[in-house]
Protein backbone atom coordinates (compact mmCIF):
# COMPACT_ATOMS: atom_id res chain seq x y z
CA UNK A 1 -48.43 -127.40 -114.71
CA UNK A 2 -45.73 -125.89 -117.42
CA UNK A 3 -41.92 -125.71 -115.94
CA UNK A 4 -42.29 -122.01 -114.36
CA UNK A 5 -38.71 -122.18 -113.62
CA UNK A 6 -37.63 -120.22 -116.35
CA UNK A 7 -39.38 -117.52 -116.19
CA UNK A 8 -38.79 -116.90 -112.53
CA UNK A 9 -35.04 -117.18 -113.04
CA UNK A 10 -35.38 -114.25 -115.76
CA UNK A 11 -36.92 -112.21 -112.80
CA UNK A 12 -34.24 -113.03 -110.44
CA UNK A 13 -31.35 -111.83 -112.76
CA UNK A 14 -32.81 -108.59 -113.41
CA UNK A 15 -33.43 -107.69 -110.22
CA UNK A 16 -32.58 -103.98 -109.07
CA UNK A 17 -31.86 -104.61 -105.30
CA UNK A 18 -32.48 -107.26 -102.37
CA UNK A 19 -36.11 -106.16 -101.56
CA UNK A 20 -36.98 -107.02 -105.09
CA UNK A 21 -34.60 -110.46 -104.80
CA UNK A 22 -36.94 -110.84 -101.83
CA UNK A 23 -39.90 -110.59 -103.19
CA UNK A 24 -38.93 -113.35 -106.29
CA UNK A 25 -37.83 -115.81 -103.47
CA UNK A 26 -41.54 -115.32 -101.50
CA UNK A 27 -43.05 -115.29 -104.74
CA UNK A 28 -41.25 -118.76 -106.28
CA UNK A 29 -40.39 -120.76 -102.78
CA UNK A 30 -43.25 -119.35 -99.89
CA UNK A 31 -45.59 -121.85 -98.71
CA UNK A 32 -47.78 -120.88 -101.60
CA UNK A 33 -45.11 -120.02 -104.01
CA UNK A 34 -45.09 -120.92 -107.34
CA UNK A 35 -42.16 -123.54 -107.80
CA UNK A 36 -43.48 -124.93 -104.01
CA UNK A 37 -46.81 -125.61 -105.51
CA UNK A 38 -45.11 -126.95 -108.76
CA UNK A 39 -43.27 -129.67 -106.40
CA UNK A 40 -45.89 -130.33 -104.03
CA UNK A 41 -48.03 -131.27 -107.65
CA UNK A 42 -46.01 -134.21 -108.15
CA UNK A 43 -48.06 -136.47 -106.10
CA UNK A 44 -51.22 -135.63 -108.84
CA UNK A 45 -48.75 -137.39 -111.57
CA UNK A 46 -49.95 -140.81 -112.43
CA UNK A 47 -47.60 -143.30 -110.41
CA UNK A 48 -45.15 -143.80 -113.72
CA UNK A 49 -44.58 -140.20 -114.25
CA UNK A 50 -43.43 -139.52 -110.32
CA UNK A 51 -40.63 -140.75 -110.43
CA UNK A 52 -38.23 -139.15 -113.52
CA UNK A 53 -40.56 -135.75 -112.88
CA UNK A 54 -39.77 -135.65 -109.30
CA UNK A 55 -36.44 -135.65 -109.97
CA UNK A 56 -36.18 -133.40 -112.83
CA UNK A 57 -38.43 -130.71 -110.97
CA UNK A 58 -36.31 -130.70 -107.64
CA UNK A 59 -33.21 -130.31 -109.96
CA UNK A 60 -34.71 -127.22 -111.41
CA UNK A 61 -35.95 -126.09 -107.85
CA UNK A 62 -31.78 -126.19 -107.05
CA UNK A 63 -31.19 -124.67 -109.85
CA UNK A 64 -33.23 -121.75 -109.11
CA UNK A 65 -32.05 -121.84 -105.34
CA UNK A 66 -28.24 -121.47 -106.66
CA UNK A 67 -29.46 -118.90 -109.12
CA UNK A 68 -31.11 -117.28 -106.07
CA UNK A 69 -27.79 -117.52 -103.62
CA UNK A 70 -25.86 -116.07 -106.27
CA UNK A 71 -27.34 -112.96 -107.13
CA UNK A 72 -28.12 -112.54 -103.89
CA UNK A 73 -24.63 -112.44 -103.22
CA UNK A 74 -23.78 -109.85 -106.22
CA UNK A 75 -26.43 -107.66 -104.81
CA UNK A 76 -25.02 -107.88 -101.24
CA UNK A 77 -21.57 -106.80 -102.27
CA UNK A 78 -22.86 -104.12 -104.60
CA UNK A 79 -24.85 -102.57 -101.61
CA UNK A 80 -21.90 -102.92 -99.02
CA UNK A 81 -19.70 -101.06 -101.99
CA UNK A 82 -22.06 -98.11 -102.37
CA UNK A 83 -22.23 -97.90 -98.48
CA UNK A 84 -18.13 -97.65 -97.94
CA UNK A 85 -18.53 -95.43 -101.46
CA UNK A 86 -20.79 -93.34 -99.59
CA UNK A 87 -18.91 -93.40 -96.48
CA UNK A 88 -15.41 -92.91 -97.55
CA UNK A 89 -13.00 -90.52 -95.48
CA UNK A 90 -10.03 -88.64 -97.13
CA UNK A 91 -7.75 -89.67 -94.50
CA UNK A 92 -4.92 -87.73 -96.05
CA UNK A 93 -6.93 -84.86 -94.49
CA UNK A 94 -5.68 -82.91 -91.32
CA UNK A 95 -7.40 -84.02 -88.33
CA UNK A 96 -9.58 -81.84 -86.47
CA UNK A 97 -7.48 -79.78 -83.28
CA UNK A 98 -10.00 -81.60 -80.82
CA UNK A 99 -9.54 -85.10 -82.52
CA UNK A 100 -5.30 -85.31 -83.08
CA UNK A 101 -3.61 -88.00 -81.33
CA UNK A 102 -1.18 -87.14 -78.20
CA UNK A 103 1.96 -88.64 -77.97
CA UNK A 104 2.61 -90.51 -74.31
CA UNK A 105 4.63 -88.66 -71.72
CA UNK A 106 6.58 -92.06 -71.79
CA UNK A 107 7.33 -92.42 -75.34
CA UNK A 108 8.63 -88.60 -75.22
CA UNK A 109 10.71 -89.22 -71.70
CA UNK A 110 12.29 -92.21 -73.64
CA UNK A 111 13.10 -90.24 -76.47
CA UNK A 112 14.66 -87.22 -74.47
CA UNK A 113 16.41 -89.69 -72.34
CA UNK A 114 17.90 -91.25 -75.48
CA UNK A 115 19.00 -88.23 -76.66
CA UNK A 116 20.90 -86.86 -73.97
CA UNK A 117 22.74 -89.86 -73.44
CA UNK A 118 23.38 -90.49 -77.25
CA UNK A 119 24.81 -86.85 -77.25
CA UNK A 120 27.34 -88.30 -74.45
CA UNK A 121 28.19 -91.70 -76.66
CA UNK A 122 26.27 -93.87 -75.68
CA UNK A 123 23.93 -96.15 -77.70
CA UNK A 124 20.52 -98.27 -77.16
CA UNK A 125 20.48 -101.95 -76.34
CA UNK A 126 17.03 -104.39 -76.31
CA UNK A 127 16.70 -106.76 -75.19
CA UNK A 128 13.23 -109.51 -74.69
CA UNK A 129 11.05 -108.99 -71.75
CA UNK A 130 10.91 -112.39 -70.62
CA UNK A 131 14.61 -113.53 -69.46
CA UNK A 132 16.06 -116.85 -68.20
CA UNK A 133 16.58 -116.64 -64.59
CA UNK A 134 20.05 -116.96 -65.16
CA UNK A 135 20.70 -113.83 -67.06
CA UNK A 136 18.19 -111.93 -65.01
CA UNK A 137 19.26 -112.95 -61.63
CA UNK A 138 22.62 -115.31 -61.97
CA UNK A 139 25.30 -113.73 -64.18
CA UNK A 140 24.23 -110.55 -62.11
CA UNK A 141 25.72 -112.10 -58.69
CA UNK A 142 22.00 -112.75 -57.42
CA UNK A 143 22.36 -115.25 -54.28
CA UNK A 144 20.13 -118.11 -54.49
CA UNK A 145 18.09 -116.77 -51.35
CA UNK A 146 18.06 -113.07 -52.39
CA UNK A 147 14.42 -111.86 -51.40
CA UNK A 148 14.08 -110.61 -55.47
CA UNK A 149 14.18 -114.26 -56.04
CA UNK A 150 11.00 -114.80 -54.03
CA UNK A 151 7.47 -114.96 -55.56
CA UNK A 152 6.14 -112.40 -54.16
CA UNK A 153 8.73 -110.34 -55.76
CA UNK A 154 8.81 -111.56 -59.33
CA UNK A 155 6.56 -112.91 -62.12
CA UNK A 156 7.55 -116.31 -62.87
CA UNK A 157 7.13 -117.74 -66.12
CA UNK A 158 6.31 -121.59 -67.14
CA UNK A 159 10.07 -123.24 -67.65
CA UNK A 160 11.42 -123.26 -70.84
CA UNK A 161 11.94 -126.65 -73.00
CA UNK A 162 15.14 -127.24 -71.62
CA UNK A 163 14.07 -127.11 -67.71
CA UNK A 164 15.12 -123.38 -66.99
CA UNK A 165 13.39 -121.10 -65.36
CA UNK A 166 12.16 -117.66 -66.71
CA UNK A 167 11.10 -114.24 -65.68
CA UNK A 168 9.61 -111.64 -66.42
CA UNK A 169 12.69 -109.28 -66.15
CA UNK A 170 12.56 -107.34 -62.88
CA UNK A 171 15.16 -104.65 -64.33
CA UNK A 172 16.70 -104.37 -67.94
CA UNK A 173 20.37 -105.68 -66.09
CA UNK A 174 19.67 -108.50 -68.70
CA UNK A 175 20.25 -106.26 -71.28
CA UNK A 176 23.41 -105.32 -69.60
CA UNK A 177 24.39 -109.34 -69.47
CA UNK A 178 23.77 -110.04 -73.04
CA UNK A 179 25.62 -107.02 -74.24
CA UNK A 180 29.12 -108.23 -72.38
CA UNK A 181 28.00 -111.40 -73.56
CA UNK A 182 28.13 -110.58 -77.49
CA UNK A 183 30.44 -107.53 -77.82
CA UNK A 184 34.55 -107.15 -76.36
CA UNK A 185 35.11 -103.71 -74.72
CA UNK A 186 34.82 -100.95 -74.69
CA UNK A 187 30.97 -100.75 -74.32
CA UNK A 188 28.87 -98.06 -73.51
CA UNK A 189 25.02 -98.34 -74.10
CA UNK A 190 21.54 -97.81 -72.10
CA UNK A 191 18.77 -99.63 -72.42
CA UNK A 192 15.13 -98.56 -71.92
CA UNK A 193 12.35 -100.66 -71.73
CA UNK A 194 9.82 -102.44 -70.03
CA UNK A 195 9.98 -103.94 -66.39
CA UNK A 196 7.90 -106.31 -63.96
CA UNK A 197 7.90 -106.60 -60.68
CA UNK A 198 4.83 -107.02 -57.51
CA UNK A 199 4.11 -103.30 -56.81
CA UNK A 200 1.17 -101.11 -57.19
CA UNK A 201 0.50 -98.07 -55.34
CA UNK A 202 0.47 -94.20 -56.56
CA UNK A 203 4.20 -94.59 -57.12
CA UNK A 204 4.57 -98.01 -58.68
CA UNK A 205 3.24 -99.79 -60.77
CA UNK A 206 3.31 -103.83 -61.33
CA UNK A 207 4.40 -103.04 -65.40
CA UNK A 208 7.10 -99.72 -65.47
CA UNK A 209 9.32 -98.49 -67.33
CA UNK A 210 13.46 -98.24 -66.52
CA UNK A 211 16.56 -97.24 -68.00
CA UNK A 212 20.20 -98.73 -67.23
CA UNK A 213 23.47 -97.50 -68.74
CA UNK A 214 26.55 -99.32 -68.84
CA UNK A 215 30.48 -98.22 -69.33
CA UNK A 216 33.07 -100.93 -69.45
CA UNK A 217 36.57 -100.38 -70.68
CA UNK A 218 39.92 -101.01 -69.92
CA UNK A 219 40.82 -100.49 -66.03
CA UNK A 220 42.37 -96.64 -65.53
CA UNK A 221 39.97 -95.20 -67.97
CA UNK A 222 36.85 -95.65 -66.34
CA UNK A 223 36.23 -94.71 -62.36
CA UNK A 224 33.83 -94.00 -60.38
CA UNK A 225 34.09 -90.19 -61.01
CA UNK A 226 33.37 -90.85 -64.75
CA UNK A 227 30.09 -92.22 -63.53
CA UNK A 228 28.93 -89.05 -61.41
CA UNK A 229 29.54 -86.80 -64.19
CA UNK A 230 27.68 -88.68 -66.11
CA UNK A 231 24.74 -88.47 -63.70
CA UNK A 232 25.23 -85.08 -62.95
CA UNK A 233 25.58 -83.67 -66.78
CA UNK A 234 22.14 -86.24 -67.56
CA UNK A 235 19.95 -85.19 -65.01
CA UNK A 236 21.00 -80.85 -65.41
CA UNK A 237 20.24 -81.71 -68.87
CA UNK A 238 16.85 -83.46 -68.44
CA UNK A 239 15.16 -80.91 -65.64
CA UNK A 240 17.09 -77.90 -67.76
CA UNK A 241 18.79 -77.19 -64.22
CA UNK A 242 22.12 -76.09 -64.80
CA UNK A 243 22.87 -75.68 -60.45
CA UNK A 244 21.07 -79.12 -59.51
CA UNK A 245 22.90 -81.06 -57.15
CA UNK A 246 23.36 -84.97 -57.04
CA UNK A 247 24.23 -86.76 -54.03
CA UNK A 248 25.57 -90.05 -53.79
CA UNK A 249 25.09 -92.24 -50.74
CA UNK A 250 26.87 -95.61 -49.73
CA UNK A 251 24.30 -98.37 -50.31
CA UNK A 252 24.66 -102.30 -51.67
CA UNK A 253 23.58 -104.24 -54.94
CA UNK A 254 25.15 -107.42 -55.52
CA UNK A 255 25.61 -106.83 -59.55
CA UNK A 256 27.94 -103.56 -58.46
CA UNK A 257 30.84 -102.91 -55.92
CA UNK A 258 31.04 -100.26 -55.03
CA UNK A 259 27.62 -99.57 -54.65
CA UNK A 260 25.76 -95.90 -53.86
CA UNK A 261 22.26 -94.76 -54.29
CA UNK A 262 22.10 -91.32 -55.74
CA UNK A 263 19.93 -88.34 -55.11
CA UNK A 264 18.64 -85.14 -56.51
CA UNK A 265 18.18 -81.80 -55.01
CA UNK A 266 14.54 -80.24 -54.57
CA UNK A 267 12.00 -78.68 -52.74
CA UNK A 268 8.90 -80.20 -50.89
CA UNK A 269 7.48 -77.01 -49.74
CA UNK A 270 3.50 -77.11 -49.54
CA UNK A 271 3.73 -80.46 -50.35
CA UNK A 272 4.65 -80.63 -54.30
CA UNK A 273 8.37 -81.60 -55.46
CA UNK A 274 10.09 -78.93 -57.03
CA UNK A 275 13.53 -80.16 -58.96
CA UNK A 276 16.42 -77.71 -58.14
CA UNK A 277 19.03 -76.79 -55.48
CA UNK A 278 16.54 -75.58 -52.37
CA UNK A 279 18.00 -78.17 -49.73
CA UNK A 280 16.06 -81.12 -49.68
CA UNK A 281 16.76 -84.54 -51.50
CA UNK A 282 14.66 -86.83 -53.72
CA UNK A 283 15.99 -90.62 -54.15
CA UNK A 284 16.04 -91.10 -57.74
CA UNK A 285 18.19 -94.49 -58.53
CA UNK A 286 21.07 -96.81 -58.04
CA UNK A 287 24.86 -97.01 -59.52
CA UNK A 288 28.16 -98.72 -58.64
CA UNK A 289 31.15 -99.76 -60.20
CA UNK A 290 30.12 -103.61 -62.45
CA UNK A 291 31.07 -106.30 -59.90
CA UNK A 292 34.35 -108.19 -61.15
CA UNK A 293 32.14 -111.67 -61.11
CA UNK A 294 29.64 -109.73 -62.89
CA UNK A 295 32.29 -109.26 -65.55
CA UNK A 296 33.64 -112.67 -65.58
CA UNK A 297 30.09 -114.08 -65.39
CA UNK A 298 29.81 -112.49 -68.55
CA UNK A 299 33.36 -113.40 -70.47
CA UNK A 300 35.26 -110.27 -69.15
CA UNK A 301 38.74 -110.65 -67.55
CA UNK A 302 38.25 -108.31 -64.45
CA UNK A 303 41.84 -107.90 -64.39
CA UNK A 304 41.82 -105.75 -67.56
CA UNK A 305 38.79 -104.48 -67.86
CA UNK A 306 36.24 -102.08 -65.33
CA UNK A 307 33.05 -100.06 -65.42
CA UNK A 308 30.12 -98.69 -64.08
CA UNK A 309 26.53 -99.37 -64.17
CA UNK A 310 23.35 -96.90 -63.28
CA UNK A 311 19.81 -97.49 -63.21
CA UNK A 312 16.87 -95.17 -62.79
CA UNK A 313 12.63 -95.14 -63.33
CA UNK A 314 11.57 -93.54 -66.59
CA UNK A 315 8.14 -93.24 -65.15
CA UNK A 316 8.97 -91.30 -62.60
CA UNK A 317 11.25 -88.92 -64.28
CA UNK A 318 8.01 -87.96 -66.20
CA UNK A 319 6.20 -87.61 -63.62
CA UNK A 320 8.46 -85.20 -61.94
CA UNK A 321 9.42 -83.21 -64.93
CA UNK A 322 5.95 -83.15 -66.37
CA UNK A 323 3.88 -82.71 -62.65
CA UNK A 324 1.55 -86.21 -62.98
CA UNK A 325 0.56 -87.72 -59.56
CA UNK A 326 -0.37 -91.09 -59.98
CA UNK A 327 1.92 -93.54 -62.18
CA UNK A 328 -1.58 -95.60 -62.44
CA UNK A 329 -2.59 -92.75 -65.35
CA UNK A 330 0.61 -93.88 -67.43
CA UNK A 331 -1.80 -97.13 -68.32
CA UNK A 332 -5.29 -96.39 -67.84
CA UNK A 333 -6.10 -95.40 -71.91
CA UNK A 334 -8.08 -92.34 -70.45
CA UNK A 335 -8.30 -90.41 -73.45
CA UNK A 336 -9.11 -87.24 -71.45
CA UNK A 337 -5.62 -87.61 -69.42
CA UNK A 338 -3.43 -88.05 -72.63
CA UNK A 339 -5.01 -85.11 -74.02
CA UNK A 340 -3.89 -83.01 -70.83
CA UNK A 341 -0.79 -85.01 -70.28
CA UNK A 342 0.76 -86.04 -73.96
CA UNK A 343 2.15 -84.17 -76.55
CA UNK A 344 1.04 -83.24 -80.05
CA UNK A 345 3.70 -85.16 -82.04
CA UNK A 346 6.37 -83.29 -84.23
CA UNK A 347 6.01 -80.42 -81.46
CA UNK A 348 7.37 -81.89 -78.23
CA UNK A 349 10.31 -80.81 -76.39
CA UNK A 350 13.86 -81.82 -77.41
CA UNK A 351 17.40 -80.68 -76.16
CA UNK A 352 16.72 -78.92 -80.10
CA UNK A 353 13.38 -77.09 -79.74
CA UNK A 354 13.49 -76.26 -75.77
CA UNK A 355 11.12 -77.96 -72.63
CA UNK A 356 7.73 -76.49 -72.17
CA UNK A 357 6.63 -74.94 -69.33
């Protein structure tokens, strides 16, 4: 039999597409192909011939295989090409009304938190959400036996390299700690972000979210009055409530002294929260004046230098402000929720544009 080889790579270039490519391969290397019969023919050779035949044949069948592969290939590409040609989206076209993205409740709580405060001086801290125990629990006066020590409590992380243990933080107080740590007074900041602790019901969640301010400077010029107008301007601010009362009550946290819880006024008339001055009271957070270990934990002299400290749920200022139920919907995905719930971007409330209704 004549070396067929040749021609049938000539077909296999040319090809148009990969059913004809098929077709060349069934046609050259099927059981009863053309180059498999060629092969298989090299037993009729007289015994002298097999050898340097055999071998020059099966060379020429890998030829043609490689030859195959490759155009193969090239036709591949070309169709995936024409399909992504065919396919192609302008995406510097307007989405459709039913399709646009929402932005989270969250991310725009956050971002009118951050804007109220930064209108008052102060200015956002971050810090990483997993902490050394030490700045999380330590530098903060935390006692050894505290029950927010205990498992059940907090997420505990595997020990770092050098034998310390780590969190993951169960407030953003670390943030706090590592500010006093790298900047001299006078300090004012917040710091949003992130928090961890064992919780899950319809008001907490095991992942939330929680801001902290903090105001050290020399003692005299910050007191604990300086710290309820700050509350009070905030949170008349946020709800757009220019009467809403805050009370503050006596309480105890070992990284302040004093200590006080604070509240806001409201209604729960047919059983819905409404923000305002109506007579009831709605817990919202803790404050206190920064415990002097607290400050020389963190390099401060105590006898020169005071502040205050505040802490308060992001989540749930959302949910109050913006009417949702469950804090479980802030991190389900359900696209249906966020398109009730979130905001379409570059037209959400600010202290510039207004609150929506």
């Amino acid at each position: 039999m004549t070396n067929p080889v040749e021609q049938l790579l000539h077909s296999v270039k040319s090809a148009a597409n990969l059913n004809e490519l098929e077709q060349h391969r069934v046609q050259a290397l099927g059981k009863t192909g053309v180059i498999t019969s060629w092969v298989k023919d090299i037993a009729s050779l007289p015994p002298e011939q097999r050898k340097d035949e055999g071998q020059r044949r099966n060379l020429l069948k890998n030829e043609f295989v490689e030859a195959l592969e490759k155009k193969k290939a090239e036709l591949e590409s070309a169709a995936l090409n024409a399909q992504l040609e065919a396919e192609r989206v302008d995406v510097s076209l307007p989405a459709r009304a039913e399709n646009a993205g929402r932005l989270h409740p969250i991310s725009q709580t956050i971002d009118e938190l951050i804007e109220i405060f930064a209108q008052m001086g102060f200015t956002v801290a971050t810090g990483p959400q997993i902490e050394s125990d030490d700045y999380n629990f330590t530098k903060l006066n935390v006692p050894p036996d505290h029950p927010a020590r205990q498992m059940q409590d907090t997420f505990y992380m595997p020990d770092a390299a050098d034998g310390s243990k780590r969190v993951l933080r169960t407030h953003t107080s670390p943030v706090q700690v590592r500010t006093m740590l790298s900047q001299k007074p006078p300090i004012r900041i917040i710091a949003p972000g992130r928090v961890y602790r064992y919780d899950s019901d319809a008001t907490h969640s095991p992942m939330f979210h929680q801001i902290e301010g903090l105001v050290i400077d020399e003692i005299g010029a910050i007191t604990m009055a300086h710290l309820k107008g700050v509350l009070l301007d905030f949170y008349r601010a946020y709800f757009g409530i220019q009467d809403l009362p805050v009370r503050f009550r006596p309480s105890f946290f070992p990284f302040t002294e004093p200590s006080a819880e604070f509240d806001l006024g409201c209604s729960r008339k047919g059983g819905e929260i409404k923000m305002g001055n109506h007579g009831d009271w709605l817990e919202m957070g803790g404050c206190g004046m920064v415990h002097p270990q607290v400050l020389s934990n963190c390099g401060i002299d105590p006898a020169k230098y005071q502040g205050f400290a505040f802490g308060m749920g992001i989540d749930r200022a959302a949910m109050l402000k913006y009417g949702i139920p469950d804090i479980r919907n802030f991190f389900e995905g359900d696209i249906r929720w966020m398109k009730h719930y979130g905001f379409v971007p570059f037209d959400a409330p600010s202290l510039a544009q207004g609150s929506v209704a």
